[in-house]
PDB file of N, CA and C in Angstrom:
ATOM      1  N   UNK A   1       0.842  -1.187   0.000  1.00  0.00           N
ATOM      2  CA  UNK A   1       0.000   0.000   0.000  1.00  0.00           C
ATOM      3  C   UNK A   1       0.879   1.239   0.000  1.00  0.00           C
ATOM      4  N   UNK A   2       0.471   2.021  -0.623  1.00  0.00           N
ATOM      5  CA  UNK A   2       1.174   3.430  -0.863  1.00  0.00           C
ATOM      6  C   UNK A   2       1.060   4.461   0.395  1.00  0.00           C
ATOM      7  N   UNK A   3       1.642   5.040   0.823  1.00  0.00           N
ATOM      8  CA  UNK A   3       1.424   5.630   1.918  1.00  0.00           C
ATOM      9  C   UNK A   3       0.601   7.308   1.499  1.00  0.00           C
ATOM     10  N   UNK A   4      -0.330   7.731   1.702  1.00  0.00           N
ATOM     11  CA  UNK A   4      -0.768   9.442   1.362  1.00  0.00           C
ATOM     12  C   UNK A   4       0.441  10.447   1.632  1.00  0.00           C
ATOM     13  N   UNK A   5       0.282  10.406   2.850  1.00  0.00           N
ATOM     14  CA  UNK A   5       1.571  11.486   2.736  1.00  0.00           C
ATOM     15  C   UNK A   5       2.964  11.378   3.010  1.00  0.00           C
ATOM     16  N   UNK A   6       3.503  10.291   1.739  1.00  0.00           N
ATOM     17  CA  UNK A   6       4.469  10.345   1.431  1.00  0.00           C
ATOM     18  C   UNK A   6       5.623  11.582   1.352  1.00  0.00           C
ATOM     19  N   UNK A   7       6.672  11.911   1.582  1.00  0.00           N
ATOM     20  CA  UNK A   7       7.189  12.484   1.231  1.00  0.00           C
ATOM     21  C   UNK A   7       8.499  12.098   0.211  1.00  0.00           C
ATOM     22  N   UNK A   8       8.806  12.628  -0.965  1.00  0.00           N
ATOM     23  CA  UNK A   8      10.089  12.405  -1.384  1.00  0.00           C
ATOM     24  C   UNK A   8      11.081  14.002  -1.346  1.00  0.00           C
ATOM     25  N   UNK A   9      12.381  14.119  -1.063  1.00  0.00           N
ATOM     26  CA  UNK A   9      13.492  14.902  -1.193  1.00  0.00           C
ATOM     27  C   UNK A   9      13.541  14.799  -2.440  1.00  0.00           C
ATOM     28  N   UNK A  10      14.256  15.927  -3.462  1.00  0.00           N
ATOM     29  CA  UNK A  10      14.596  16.053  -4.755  1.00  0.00           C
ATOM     30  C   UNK A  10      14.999  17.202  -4.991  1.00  0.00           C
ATOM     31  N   UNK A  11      15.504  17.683  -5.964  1.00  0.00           N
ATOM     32  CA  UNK A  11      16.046  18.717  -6.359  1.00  0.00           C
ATOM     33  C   UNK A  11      15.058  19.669  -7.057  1.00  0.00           C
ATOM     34  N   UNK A  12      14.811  20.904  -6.565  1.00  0.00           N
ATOM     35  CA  UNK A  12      13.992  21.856  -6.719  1.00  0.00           C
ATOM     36  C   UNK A  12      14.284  21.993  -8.333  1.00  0.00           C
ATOM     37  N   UNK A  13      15.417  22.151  -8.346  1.00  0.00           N
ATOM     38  CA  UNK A  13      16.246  22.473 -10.066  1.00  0.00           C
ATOM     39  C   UNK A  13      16.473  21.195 -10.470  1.00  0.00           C
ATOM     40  N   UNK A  14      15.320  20.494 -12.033  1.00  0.00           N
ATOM     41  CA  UNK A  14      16.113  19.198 -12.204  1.00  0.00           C
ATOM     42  C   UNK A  14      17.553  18.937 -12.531  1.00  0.00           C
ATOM     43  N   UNK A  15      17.635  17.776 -11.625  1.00  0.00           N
ATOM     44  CA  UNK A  15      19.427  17.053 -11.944  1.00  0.00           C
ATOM     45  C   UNK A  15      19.576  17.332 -13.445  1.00  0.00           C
ATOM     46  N   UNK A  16      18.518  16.657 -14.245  1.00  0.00           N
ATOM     47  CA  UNK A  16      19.282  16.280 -15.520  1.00  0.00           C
ATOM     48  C   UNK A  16      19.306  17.718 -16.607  1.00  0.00           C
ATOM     49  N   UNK A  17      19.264  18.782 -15.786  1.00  0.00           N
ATOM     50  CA  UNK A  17      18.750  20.212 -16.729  1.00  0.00           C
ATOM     51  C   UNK A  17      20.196  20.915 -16.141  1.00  0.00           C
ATOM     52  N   UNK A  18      20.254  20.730 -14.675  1.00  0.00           N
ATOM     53  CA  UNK A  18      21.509  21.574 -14.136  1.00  0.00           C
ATOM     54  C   UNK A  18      21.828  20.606 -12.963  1.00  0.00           C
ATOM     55  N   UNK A  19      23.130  20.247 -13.150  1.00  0.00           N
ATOM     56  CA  UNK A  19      23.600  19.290 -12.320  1.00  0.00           C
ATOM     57  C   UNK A  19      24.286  19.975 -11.041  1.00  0.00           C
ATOM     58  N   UNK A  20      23.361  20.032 -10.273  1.00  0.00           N
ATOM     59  CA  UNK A  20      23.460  20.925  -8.831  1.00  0.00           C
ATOM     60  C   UNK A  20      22.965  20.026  -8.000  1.00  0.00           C
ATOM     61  N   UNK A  21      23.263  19.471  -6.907  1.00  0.00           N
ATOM     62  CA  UNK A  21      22.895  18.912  -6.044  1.00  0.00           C
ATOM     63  C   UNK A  21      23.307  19.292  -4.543  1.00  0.00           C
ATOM     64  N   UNK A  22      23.490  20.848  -4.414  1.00  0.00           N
ATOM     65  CA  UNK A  22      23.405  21.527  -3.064  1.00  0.00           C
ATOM     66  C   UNK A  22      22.327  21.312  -2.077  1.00  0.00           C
ATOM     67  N   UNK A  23      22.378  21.300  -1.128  1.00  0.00           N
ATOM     68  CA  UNK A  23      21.042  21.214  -0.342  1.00  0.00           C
ATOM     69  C   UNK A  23      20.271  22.202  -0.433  1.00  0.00           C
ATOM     70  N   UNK A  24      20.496  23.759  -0.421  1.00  0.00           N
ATOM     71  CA  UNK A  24      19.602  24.124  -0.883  1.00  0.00           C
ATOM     72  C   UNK A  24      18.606  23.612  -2.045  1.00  0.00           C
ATOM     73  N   UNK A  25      18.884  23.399  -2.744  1.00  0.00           N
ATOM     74  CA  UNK A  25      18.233  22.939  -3.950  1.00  0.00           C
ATOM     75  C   UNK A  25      17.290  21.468  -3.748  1.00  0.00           C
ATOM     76  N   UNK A  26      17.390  20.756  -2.791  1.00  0.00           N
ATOM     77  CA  UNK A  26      16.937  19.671  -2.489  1.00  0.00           C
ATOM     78  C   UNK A  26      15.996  20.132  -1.896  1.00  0.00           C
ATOM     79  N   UNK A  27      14.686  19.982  -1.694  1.00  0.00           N
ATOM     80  CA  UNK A  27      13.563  20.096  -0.784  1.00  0.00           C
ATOM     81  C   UNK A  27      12.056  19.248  -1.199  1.00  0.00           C
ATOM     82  N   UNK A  28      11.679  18.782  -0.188  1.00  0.00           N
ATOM     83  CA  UNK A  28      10.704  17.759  -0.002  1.00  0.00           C
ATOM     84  C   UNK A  28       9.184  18.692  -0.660  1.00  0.00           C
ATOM     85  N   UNK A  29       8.757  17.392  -1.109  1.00  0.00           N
ATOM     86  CA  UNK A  29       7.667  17.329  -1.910  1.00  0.00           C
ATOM     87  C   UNK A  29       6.533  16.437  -1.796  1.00  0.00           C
ATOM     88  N   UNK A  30       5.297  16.221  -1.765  1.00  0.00           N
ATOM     89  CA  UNK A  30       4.927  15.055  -1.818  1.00  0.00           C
ATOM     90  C   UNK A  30       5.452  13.951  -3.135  1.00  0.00           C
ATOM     91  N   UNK A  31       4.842  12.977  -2.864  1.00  0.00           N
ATOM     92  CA  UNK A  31       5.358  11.943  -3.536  1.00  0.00           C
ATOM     93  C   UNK A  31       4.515  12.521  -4.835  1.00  0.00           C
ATOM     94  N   UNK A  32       3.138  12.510  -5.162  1.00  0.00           N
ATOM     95  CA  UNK A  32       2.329  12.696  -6.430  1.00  0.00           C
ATOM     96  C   UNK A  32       2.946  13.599  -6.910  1.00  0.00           C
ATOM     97  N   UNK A  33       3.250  15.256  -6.442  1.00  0.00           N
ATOM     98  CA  UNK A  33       3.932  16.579  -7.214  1.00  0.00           C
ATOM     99  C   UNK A  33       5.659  15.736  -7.641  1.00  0.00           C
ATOM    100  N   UNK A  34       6.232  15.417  -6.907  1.00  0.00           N
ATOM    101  CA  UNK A  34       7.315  14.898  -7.428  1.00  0.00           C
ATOM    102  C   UNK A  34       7.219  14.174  -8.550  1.00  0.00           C
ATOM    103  N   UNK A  35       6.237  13.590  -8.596  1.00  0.00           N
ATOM    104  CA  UNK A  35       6.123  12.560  -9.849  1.00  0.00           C
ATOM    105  C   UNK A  35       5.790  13.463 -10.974  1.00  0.00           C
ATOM    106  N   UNK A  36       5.051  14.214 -10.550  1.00  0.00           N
ATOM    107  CA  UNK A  36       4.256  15.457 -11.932  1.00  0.00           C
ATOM    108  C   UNK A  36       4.850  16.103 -12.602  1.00  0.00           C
ATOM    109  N   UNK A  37       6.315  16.677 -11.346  1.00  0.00           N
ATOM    110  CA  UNK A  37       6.693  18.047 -11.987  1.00  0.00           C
ATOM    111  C   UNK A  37       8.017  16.917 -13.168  1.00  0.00           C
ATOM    112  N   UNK A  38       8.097  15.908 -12.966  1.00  0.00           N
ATOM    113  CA  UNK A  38       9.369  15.635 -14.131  1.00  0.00           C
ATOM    114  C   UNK A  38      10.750  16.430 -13.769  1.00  0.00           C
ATOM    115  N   UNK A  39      10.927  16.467 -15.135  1.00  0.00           N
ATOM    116  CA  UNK A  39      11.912  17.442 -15.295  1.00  0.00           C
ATOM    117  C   UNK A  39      11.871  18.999 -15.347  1.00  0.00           C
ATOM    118  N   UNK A  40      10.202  19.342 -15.467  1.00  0.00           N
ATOM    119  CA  UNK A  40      10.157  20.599 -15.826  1.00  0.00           C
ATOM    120  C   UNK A  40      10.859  21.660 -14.544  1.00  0.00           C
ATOM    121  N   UNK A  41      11.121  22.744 -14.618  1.00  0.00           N
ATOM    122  CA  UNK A  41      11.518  23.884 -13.933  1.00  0.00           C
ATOM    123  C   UNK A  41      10.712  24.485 -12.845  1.00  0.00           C
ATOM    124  N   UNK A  42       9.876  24.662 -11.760  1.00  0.00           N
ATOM    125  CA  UNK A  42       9.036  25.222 -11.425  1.00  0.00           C
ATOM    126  C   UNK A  42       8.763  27.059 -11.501  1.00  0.00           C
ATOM    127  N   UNK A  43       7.463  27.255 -11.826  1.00  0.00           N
ATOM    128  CA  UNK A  43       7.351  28.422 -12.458  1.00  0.00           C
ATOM    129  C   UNK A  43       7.308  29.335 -12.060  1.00  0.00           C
ATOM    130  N   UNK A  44       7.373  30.872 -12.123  1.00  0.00           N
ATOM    131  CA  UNK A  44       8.121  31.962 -11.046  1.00  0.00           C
ATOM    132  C   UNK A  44       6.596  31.904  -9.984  1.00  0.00           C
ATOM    133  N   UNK A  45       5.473  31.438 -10.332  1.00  0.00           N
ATOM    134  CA  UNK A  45       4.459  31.482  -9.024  1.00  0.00           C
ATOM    135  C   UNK A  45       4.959  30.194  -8.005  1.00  0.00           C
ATOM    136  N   UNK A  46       4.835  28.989  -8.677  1.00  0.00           N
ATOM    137  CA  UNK A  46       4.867  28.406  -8.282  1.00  0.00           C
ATOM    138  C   UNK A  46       5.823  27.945  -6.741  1.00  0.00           C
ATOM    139  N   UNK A  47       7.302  28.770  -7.616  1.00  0.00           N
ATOM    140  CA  UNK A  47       8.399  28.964  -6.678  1.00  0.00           C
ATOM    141  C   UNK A  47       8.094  30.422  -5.220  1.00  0.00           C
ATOM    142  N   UNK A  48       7.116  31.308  -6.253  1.00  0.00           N
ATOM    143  CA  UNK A  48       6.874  32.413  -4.983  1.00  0.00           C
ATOM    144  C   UNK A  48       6.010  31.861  -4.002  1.00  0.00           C
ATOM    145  N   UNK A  49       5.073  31.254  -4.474  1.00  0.00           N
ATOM    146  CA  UNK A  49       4.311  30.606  -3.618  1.00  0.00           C
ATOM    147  C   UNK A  49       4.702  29.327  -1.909  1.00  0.00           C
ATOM    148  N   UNK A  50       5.891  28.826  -2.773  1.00  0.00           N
ATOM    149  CA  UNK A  50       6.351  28.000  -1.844  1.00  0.00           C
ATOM    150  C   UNK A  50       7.484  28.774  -0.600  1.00  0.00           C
ATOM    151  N   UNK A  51       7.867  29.801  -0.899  1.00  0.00           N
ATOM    152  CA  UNK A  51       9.096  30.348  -0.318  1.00  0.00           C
ATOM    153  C   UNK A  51       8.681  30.251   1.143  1.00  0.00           C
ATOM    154  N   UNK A  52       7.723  30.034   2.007  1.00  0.00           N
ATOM    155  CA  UNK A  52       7.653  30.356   3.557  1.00  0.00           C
ATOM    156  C   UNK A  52       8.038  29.119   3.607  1.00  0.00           C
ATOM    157  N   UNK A  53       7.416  27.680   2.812  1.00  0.00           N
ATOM    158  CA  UNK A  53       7.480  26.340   3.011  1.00  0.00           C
ATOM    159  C   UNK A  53       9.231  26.207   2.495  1.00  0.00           C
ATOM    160  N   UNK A  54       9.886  26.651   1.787  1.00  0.00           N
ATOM    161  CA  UNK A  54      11.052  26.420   1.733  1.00  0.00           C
ATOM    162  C   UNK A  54      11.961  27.313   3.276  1.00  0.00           C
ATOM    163  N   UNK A  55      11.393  28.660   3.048  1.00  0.00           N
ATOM    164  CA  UNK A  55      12.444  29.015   3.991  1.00  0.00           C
ATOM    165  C   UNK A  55      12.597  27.982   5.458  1.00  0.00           C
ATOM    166  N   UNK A  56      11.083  27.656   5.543  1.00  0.00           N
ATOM    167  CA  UNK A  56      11.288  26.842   6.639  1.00  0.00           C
ATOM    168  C   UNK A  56      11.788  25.382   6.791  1.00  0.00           C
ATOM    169  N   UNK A  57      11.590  24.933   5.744  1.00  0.00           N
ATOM    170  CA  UNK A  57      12.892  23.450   5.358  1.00  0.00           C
ATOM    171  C   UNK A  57      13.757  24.045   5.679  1.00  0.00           C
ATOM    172  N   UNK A  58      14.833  25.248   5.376  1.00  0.00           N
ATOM    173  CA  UNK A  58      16.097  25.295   5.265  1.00  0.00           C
ATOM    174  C   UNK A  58      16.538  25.600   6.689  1.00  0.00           C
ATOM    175  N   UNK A  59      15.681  26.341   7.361  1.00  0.00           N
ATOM    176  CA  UNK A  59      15.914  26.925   8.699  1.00  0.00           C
ATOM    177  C   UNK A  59      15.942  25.223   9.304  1.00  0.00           C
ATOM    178  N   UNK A  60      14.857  23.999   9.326  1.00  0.00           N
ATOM    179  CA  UNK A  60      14.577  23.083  10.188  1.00  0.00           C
ATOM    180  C   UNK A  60      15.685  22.203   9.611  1.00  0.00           C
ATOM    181  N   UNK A  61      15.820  22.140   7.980  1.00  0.00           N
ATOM    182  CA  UNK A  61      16.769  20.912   7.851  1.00  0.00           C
ATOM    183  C   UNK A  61      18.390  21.045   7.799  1.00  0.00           C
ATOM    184  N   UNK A  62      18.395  22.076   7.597  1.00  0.00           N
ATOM    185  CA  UNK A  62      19.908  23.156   7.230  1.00  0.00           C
ATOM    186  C   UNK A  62      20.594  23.512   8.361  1.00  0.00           C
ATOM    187  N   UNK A  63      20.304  25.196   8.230  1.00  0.00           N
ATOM    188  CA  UNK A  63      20.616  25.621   9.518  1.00  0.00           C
ATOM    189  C   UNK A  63      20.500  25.468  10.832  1.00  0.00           C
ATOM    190  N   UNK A  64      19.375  25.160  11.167  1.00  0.00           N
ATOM    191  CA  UNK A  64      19.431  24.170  12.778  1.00  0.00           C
ATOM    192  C   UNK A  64      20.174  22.999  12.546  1.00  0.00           C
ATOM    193  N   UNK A  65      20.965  22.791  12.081  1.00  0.00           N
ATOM    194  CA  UNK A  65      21.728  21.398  12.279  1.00  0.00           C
ATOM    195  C   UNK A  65      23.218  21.633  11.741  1.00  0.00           C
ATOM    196  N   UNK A  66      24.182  20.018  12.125  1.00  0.00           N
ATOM    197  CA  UNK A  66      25.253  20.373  11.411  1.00  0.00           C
ATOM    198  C   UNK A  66      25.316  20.607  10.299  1.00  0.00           C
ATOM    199  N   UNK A  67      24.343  20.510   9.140  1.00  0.00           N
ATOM    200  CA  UNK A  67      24.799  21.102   7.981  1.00  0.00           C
ATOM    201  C   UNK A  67      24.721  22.630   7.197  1.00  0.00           C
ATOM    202  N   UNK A  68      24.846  23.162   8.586  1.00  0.00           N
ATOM    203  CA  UNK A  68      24.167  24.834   8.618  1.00  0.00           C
ATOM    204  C   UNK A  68      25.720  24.963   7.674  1.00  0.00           C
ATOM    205  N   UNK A  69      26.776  24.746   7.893  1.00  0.00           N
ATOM    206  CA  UNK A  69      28.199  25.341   7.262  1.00  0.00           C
ATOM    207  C   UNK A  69      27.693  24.942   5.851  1.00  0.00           C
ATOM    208  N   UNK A  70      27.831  23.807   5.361  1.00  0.00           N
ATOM    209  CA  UNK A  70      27.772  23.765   3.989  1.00  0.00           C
ATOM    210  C   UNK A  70      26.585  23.684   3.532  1.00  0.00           C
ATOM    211  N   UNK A  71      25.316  24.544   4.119  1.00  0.00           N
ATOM    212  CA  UNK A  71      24.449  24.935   3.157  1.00  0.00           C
ATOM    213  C   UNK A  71      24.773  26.211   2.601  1.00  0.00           C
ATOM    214  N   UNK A  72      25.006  27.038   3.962  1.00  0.00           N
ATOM    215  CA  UNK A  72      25.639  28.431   3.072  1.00  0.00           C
ATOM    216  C   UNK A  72      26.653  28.808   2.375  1.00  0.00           C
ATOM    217  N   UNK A  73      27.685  27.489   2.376  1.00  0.00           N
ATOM    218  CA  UNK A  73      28.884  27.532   1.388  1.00  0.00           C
ATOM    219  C   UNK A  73      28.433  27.323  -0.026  1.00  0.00           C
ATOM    220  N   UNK A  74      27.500  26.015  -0.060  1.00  0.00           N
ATOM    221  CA  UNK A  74      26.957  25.622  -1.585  1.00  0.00           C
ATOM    222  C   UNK A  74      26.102  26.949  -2.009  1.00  0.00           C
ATOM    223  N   UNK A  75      25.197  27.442  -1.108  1.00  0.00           N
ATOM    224  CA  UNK A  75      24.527  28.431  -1.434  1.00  0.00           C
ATOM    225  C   UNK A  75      25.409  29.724  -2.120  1.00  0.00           C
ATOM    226  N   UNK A  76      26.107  29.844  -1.304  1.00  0.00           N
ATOM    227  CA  UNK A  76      27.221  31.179  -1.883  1.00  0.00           C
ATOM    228  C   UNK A  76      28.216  31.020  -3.340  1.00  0.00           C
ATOM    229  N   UNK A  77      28.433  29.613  -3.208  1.00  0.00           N
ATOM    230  CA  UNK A  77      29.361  29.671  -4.299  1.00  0.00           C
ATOM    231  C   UNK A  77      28.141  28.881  -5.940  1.00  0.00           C
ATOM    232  N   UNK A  78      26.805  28.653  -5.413  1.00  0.00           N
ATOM    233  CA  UNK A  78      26.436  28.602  -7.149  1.00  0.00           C
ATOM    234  C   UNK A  78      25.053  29.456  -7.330  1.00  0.00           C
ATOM    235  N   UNK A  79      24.527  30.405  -6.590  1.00  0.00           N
ATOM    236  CA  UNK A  79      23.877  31.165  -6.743  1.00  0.00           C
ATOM    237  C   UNK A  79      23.992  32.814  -6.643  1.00  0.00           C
ATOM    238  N   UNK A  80      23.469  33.597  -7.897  1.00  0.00           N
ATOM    239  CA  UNK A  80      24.207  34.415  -8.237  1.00  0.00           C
ATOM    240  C   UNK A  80      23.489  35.442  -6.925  1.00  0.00           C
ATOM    241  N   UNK A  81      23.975  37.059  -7.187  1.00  0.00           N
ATOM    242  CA  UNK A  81      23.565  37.805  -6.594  1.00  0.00           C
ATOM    243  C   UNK A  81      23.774  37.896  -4.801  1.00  0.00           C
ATOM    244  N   UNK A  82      24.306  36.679  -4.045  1.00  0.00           N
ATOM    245  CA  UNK A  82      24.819  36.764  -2.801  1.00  0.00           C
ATOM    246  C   UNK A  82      26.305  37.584  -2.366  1.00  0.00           C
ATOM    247  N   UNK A  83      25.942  38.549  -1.684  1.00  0.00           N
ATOM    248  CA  UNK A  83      27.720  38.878  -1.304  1.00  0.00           C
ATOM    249  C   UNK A  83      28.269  37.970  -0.004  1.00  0.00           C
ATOM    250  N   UNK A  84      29.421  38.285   0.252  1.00  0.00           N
ATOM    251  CA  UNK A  84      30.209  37.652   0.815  1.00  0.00           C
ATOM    252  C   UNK A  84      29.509  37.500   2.386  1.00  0.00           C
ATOM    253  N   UNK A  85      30.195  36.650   3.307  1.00  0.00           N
ATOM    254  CA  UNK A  85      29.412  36.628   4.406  1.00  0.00           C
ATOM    255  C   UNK A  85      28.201  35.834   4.370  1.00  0.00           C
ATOM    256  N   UNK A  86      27.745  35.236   5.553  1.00  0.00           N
ATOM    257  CA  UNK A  86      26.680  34.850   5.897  1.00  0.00           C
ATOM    258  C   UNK A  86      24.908  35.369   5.489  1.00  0.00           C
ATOM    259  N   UNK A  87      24.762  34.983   4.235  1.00  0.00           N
ATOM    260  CA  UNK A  87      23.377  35.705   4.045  1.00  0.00           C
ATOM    261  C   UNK A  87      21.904  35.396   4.755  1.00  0.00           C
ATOM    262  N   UNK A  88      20.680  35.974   4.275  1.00  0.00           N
ATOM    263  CA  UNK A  88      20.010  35.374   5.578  1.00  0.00           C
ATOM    264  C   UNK A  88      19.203  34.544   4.090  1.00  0.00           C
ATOM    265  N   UNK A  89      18.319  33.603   4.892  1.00  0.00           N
ATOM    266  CA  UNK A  89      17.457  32.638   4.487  1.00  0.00           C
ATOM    267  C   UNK A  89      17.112  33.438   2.806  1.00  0.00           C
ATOM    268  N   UNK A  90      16.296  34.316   3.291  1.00  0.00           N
ATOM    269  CA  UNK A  90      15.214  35.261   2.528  1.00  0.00           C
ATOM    270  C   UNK A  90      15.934  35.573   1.041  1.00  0.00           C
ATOM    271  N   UNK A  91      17.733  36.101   1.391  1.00  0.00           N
ATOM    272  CA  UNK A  91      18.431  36.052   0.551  1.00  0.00           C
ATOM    273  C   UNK A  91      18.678  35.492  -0.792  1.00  0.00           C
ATOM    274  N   UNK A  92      18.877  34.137  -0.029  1.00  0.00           N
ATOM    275  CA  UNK A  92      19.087  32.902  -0.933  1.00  0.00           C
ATOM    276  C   UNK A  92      18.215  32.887  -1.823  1.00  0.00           C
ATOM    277  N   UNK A  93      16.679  32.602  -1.104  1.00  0.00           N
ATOM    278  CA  UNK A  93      15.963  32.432  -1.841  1.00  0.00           C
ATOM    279  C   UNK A  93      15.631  33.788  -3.063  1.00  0.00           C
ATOM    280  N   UNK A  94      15.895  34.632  -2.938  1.00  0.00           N
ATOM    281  CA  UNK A  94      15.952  36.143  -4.123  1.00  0.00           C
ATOM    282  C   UNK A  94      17.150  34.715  -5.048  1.00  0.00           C
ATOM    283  N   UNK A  95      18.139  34.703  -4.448  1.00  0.00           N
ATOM    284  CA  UNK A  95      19.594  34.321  -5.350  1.00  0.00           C
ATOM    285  C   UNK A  95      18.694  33.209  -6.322  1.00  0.00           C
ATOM    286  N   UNK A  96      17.578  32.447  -5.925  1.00  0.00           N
ATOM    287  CA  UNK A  96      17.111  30.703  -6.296  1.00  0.00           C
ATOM    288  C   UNK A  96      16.352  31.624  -7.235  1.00  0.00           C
ATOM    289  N   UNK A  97      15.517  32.406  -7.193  1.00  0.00           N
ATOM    290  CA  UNK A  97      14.375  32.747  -7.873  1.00  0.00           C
ATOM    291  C   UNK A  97      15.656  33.745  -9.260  1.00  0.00           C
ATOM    292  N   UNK A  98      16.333  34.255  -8.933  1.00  0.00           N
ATOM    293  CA  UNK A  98      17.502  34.809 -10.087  1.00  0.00           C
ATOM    294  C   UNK A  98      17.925  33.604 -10.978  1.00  0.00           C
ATOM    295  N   UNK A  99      18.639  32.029  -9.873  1.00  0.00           N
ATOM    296  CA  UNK A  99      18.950  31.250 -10.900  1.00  0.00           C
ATOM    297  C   UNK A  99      18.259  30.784 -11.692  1.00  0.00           C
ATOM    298  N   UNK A 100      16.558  30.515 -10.992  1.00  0.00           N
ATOM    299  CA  UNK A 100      15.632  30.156 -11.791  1.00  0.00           C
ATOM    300  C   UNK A 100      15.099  30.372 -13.583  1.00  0.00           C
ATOM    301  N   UNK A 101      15.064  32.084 -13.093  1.00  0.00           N
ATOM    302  CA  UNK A 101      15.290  32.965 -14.520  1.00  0.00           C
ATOM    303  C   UNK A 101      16.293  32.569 -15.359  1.00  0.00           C
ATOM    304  N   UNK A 102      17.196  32.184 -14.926  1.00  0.00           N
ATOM    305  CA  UNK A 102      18.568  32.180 -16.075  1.00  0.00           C
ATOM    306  C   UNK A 102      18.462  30.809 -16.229  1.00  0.00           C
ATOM    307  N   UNK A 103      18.248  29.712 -15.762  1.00  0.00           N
ATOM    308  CA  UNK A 103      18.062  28.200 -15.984  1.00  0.00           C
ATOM    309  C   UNK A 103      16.472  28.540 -17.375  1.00  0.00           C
ATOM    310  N   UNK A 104      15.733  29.242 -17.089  1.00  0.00           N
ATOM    311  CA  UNK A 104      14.564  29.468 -17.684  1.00  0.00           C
ATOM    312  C   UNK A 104      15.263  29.638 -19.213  1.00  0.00           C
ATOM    313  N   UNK A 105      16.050  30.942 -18.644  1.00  0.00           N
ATOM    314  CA  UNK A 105      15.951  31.772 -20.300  1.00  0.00           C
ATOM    315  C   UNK A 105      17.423  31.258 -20.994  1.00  0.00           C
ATOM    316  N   UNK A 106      18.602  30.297 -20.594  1.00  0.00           N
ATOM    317  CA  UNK A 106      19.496  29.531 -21.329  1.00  0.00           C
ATOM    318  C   UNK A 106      19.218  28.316 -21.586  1.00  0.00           C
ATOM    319  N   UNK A 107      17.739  27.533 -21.102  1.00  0.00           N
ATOM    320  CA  UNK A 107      17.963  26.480 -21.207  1.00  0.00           C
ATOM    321  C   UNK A 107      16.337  26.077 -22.138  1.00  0.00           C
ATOM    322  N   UNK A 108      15.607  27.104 -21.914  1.00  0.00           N
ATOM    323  CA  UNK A 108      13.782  27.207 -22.320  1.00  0.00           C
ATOM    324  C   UNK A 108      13.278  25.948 -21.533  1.00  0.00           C
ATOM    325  N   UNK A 109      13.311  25.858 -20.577  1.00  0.00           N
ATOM    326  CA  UNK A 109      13.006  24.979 -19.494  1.00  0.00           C
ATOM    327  C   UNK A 109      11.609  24.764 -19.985  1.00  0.00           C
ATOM    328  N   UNK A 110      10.749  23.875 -19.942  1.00  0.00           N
ATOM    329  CA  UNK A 110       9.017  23.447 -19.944  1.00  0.00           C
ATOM    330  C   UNK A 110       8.742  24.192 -18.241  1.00  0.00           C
ATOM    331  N   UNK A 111       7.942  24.750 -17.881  1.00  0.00           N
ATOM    332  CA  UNK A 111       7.340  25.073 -16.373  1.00  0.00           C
ATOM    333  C   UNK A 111       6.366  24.193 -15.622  1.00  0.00           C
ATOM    334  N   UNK A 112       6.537  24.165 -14.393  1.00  0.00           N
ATOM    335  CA  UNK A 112       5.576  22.955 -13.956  1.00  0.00           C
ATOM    336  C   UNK A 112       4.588  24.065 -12.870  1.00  0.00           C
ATOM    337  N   UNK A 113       3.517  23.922 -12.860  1.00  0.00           N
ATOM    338  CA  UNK A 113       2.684  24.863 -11.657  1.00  0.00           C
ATOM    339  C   UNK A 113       2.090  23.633 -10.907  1.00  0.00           C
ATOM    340  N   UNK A 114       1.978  23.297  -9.817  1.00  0.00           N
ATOM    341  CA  UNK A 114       1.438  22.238  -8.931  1.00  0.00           C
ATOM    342  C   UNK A 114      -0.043  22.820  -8.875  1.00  0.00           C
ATOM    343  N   UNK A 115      -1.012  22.582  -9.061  1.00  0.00           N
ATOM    344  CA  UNK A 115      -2.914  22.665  -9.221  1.00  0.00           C
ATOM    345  C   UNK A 115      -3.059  22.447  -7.495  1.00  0.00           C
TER     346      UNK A 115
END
């Protein structure tokens, strides 16, 4: 039996479009949207929409824990628009929604909106 609220981890940005596998970029989904979105890109609502539910993955799975150092290292060194130093949550996510655009407009990504 399948469980309802499954969760799967995956990469916000597909692997096989941009081979990034930072933790930022990893964040839980149900199992059905994981299956839906494919490969496509998620779309600038889709991604605005989720940002309280991400910031708060990153704060619960990230930064409260030991992997608070190398989330903000991966974060700093492949997302654009961060300066130096410790940025805050809110940051990043501006930097995700920038890479988004440019994964969009070098690559013509398909968009996925979750219904």
């Amino acid at each position: 039996a399948r469980k309802v609220n499954e969760l799967h981890i995956d990469h916000c940005f597909p692997w096989v479009r941009w081979l990034n596998n930072d933790l930022w970029n990893l964040l839980p989904a149900s199992a059905a949207v994981n299956r839906s979105k494919g490969d496509k890109l998620p779309s600038a609502l889709a991604l605005s929409d989720a940002r309280d539910r991400i910031l708060d993955w990153w704060q619960k799975a990230y930064v409260d824990s030991s992997l608070q150092e190398r989330f903000f290292l991966e974060a700093g060194y492949s997302l654009p628009t961060l300066v130096e130093g410790q940025p805050e949550l809110a940051d990043i996510f501006v930097a995700m929604q920038h890479q988004r655009v440019r994964l969009k407009a070098d690559q013509q990504l398909a968009e996925w909106r979750f219904q």
